[in-house]
N, C-alpha and C. Protein backbone atom coordinates (compact mmCIF):
# COMPACT_ATOMS: atom_id res chain seq x y z
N UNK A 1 15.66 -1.00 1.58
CA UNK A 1 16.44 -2.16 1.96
C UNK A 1 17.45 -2.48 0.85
N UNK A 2 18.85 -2.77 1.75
CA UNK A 2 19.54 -3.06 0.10
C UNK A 2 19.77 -4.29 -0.29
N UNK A 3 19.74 -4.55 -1.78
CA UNK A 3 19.51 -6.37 -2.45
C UNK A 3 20.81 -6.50 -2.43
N UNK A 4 21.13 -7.94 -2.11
CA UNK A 4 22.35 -8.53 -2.60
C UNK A 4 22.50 -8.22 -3.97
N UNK A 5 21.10 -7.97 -5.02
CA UNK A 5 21.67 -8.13 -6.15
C UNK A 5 22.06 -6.70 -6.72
N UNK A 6 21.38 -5.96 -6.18
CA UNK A 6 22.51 -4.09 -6.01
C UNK A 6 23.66 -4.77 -5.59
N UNK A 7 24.60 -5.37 -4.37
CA UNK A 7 25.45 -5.46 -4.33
C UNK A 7 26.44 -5.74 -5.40
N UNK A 8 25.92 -7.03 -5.94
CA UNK A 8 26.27 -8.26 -7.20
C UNK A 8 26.64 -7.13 -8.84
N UNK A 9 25.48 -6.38 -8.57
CA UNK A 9 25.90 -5.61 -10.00
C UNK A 9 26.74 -4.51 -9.90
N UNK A 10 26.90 -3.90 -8.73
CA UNK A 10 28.06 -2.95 -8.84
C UNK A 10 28.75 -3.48 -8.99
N UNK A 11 29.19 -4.22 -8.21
CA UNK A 11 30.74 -5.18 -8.40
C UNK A 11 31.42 -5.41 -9.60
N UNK A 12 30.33 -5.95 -10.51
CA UNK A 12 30.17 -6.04 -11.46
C UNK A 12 30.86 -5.30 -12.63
N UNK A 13 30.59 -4.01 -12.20
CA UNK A 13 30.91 -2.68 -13.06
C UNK A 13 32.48 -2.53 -12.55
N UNK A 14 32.85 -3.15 -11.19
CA UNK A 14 34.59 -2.67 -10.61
C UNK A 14 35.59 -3.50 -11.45
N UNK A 15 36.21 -2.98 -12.39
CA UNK A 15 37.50 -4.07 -13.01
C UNK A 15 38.69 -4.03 -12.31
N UNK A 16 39.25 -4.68 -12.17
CA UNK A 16 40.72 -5.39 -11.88
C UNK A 16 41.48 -4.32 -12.87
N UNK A 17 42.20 -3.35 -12.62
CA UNK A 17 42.68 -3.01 -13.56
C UNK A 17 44.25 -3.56 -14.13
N UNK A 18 44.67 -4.40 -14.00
CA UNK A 18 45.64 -4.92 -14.46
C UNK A 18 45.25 -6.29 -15.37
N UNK A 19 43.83 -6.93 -15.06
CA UNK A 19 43.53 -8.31 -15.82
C UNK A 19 42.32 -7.39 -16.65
N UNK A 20 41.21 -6.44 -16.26
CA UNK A 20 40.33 -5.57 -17.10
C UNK A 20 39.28 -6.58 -17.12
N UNK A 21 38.83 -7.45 -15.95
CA UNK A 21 37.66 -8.39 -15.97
C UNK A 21 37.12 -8.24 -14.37
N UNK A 22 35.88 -7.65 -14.39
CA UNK A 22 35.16 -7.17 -12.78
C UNK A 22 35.53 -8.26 -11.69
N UNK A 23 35.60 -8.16 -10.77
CA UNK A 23 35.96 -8.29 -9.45
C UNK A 23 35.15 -9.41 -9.40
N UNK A 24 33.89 -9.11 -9.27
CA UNK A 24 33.18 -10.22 -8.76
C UNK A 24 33.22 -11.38 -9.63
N UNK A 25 33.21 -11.26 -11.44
CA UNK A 25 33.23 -12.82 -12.27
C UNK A 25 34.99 -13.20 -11.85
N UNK A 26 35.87 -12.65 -11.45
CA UNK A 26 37.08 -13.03 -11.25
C UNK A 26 36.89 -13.97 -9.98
N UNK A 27 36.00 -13.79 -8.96
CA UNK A 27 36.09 -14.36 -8.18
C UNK A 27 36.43 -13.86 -6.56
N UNK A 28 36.94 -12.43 -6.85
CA UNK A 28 37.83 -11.99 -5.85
C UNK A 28 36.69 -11.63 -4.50
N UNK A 29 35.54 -11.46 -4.80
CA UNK A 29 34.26 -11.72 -3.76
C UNK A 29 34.42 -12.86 -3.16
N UNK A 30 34.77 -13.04 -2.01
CA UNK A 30 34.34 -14.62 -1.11
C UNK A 30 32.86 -14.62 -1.05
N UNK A 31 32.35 -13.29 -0.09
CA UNK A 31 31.83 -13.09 0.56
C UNK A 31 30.87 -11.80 0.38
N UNK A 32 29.43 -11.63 0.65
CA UNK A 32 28.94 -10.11 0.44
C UNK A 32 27.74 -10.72 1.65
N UNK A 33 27.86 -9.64 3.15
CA UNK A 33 26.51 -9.78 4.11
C UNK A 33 26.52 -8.43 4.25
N UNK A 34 24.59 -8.55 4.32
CA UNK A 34 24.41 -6.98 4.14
C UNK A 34 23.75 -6.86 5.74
N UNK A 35 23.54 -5.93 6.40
CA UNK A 35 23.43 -6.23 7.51
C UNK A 35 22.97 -4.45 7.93
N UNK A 36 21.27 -4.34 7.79
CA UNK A 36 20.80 -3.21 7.94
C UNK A 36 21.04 -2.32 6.77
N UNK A 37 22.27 -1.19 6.47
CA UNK A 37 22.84 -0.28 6.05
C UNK A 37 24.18 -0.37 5.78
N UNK A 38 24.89 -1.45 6.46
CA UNK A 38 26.15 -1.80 5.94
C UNK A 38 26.78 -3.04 5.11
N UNK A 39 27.54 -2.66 4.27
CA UNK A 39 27.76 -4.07 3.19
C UNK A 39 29.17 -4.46 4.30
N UNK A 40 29.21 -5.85 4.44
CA UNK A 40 30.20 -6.52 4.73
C UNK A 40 31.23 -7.26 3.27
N UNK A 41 32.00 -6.91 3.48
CA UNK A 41 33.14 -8.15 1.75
C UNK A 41 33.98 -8.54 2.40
N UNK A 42 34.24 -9.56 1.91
CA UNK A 42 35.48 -10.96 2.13
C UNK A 42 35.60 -10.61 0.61
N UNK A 43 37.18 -10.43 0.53
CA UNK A 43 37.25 -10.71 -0.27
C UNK A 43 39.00 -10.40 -0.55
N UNK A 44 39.26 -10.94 -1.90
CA UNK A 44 41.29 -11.51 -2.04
C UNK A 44 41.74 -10.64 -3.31
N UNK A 45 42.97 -10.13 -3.47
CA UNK A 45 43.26 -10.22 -4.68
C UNK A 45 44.25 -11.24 -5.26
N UNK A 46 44.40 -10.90 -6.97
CA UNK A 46 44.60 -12.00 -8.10
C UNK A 46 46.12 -12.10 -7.02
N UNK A 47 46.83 -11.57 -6.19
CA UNK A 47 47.79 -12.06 -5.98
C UNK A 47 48.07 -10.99 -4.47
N UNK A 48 49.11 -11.56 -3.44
CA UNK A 48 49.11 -10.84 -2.26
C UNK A 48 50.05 -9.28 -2.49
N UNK A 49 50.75 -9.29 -3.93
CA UNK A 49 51.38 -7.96 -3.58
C UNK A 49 50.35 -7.04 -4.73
N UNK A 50 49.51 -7.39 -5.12
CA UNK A 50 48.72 -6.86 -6.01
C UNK A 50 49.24 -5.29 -6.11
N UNK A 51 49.72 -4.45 -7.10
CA UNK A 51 50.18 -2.94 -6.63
C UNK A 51 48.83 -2.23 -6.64
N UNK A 52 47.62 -2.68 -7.16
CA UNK A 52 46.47 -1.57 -7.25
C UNK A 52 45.45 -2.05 -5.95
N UNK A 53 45.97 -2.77 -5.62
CA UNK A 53 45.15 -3.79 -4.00
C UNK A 53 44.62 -2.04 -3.38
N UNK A 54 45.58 -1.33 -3.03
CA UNK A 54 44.66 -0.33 -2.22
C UNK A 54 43.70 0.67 -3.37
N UNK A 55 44.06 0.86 -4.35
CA UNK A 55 42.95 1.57 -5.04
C UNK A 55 41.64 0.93 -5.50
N UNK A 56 42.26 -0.40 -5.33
CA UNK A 56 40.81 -1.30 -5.95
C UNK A 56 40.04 -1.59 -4.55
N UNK A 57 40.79 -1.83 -3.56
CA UNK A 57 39.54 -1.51 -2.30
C UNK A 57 39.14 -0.14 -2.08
N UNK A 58 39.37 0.93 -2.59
CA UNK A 58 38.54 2.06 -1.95
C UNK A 58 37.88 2.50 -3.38
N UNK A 59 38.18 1.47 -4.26
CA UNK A 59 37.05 1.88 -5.50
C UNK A 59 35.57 0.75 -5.61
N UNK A 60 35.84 0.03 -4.92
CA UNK A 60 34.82 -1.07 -4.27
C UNK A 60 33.86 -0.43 -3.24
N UNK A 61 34.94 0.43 -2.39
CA UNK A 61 34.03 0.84 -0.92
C UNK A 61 33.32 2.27 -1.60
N UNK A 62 33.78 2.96 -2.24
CA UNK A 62 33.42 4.02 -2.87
C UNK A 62 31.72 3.38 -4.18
N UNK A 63 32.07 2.82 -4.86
CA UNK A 63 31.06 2.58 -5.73
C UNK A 63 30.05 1.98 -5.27
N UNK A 64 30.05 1.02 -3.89
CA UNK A 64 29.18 0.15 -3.09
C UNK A 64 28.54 1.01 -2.34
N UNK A 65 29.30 2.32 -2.16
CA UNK A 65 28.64 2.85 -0.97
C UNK A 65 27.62 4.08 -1.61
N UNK A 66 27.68 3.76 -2.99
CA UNK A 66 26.72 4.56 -3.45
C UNK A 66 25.28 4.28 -3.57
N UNK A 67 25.00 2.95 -3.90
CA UNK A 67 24.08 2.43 -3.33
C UNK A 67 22.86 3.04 -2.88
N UNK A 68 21.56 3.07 -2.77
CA UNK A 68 21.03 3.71 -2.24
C UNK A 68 20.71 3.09 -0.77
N UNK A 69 20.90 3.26 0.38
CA UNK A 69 20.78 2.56 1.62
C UNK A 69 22.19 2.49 2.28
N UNK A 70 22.79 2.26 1.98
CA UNK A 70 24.41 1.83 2.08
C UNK A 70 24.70 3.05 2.81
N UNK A 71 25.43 2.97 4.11
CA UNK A 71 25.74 3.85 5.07
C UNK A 71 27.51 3.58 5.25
N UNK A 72 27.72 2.13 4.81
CA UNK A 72 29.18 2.42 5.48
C UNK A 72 29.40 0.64 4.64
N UNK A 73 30.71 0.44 4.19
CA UNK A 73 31.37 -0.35 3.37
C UNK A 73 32.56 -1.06 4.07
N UNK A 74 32.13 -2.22 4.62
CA UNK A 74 33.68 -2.44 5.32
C UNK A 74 34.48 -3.81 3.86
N UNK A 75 35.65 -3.81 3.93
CA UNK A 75 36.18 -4.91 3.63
C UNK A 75 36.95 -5.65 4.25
N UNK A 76 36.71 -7.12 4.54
CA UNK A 76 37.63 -8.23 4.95
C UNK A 76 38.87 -8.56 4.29
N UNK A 77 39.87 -8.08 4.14
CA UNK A 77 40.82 -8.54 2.95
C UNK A 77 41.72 -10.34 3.49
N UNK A 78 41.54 -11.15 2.63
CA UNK A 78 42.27 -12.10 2.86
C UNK A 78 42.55 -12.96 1.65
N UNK A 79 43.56 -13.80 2.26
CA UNK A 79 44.62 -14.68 1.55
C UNK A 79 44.67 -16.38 1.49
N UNK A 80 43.42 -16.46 2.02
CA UNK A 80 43.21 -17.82 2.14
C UNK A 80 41.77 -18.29 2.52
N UNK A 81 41.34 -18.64 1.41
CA UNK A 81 42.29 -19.81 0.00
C UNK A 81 42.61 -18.62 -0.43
N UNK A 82 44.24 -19.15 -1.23
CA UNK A 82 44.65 -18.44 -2.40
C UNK A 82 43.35 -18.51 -3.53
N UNK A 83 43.80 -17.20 -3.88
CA UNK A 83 42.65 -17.05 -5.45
C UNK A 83 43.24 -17.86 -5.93
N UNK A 84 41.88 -18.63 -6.96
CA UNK A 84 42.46 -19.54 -8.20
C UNK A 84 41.33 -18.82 -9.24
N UNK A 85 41.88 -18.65 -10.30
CA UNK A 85 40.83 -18.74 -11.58
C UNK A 85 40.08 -19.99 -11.52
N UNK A 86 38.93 -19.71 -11.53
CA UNK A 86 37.71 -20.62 -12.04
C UNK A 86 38.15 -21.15 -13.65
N UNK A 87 37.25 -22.20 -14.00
CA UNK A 87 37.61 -22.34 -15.47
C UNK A 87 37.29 -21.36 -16.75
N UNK A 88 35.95 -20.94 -16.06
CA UNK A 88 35.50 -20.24 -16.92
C UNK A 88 36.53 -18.78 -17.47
N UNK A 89 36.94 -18.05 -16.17
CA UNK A 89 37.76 -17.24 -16.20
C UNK A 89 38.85 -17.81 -17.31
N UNK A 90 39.59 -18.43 -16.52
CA UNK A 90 40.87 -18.87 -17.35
C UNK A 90 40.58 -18.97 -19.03
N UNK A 91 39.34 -19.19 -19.06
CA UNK A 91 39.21 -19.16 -20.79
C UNK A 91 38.64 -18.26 -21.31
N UNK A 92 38.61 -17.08 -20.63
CA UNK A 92 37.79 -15.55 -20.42
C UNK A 92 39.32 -14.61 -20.81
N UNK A 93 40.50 -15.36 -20.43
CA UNK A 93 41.80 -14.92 -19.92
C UNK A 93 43.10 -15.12 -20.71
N UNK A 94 42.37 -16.33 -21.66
CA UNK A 94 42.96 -16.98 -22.50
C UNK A 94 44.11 -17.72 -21.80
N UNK A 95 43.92 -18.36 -21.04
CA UNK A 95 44.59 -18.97 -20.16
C UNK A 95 44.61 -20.64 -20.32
N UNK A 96 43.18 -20.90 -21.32
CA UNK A 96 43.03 -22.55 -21.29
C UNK A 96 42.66 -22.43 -23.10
C-alpha cells in the first residue's frame, strides 16, 4: 500500500530548479490522493510561464512513480490560488 508519507518524501528530494528548494516545502503541492496504485497532484508553479514547468512535471511523475506500488502518476496543473511563498519560505529565500 502506498503512504502519503512515501509520497511527502519524494517530493521532497524534487527541487525547483531555478529557486533550488523542493517542491513540496515551496508549497507547489496543493494536493496529494492516493487512490489504490495511483498518485493523484494538484499542484502550481512559482509562476504561470515557469520555463522548466514541463521538466519539473515529468520529473515529479517520473520519481513518484518509482515508488514501490505506484502504477501511474497523474498531475492536476493549476493557477489558482496563485502561489504565494509561505513565510517561512520567503526567509528560506531571503526574501524577508
Amino acid at each position: 500500500m502506498i503512504q502519503h508519507k512515501q509520497v511527502v518524501e519524494t517530493l521532497k528530494k524534487i527541487n525547483d530548479p531555478e529557486i533550488q528548494l523542493d517542491v513540496y516545502t515551496l508549497g507547489l503541492i496543493y494536493n496529494i490522493e492516493i487512490v489504490e496504485d495511483k498518485v493523484n497532484l494538484r499542484m502550481t508553479f512559482t509562476s504561470p510561464m515557469c520555463p522548466y514547468g514541463p521538466w519539473l512535471m515529468q520529473d515529479i511523475k517520473t520519481k513518484v512513480g518509482t515508488i514501490e506500488g505506484v502504477k501511474e502518476v497523474n498531475i492536476e496543473l493549476v493557477f489558482e490560488p496563485v502561489w504565494q511563498p509561505s513565510q517561512e519560505v520567503k526567509i528560506m529565500l531571503g526574501m524577508e
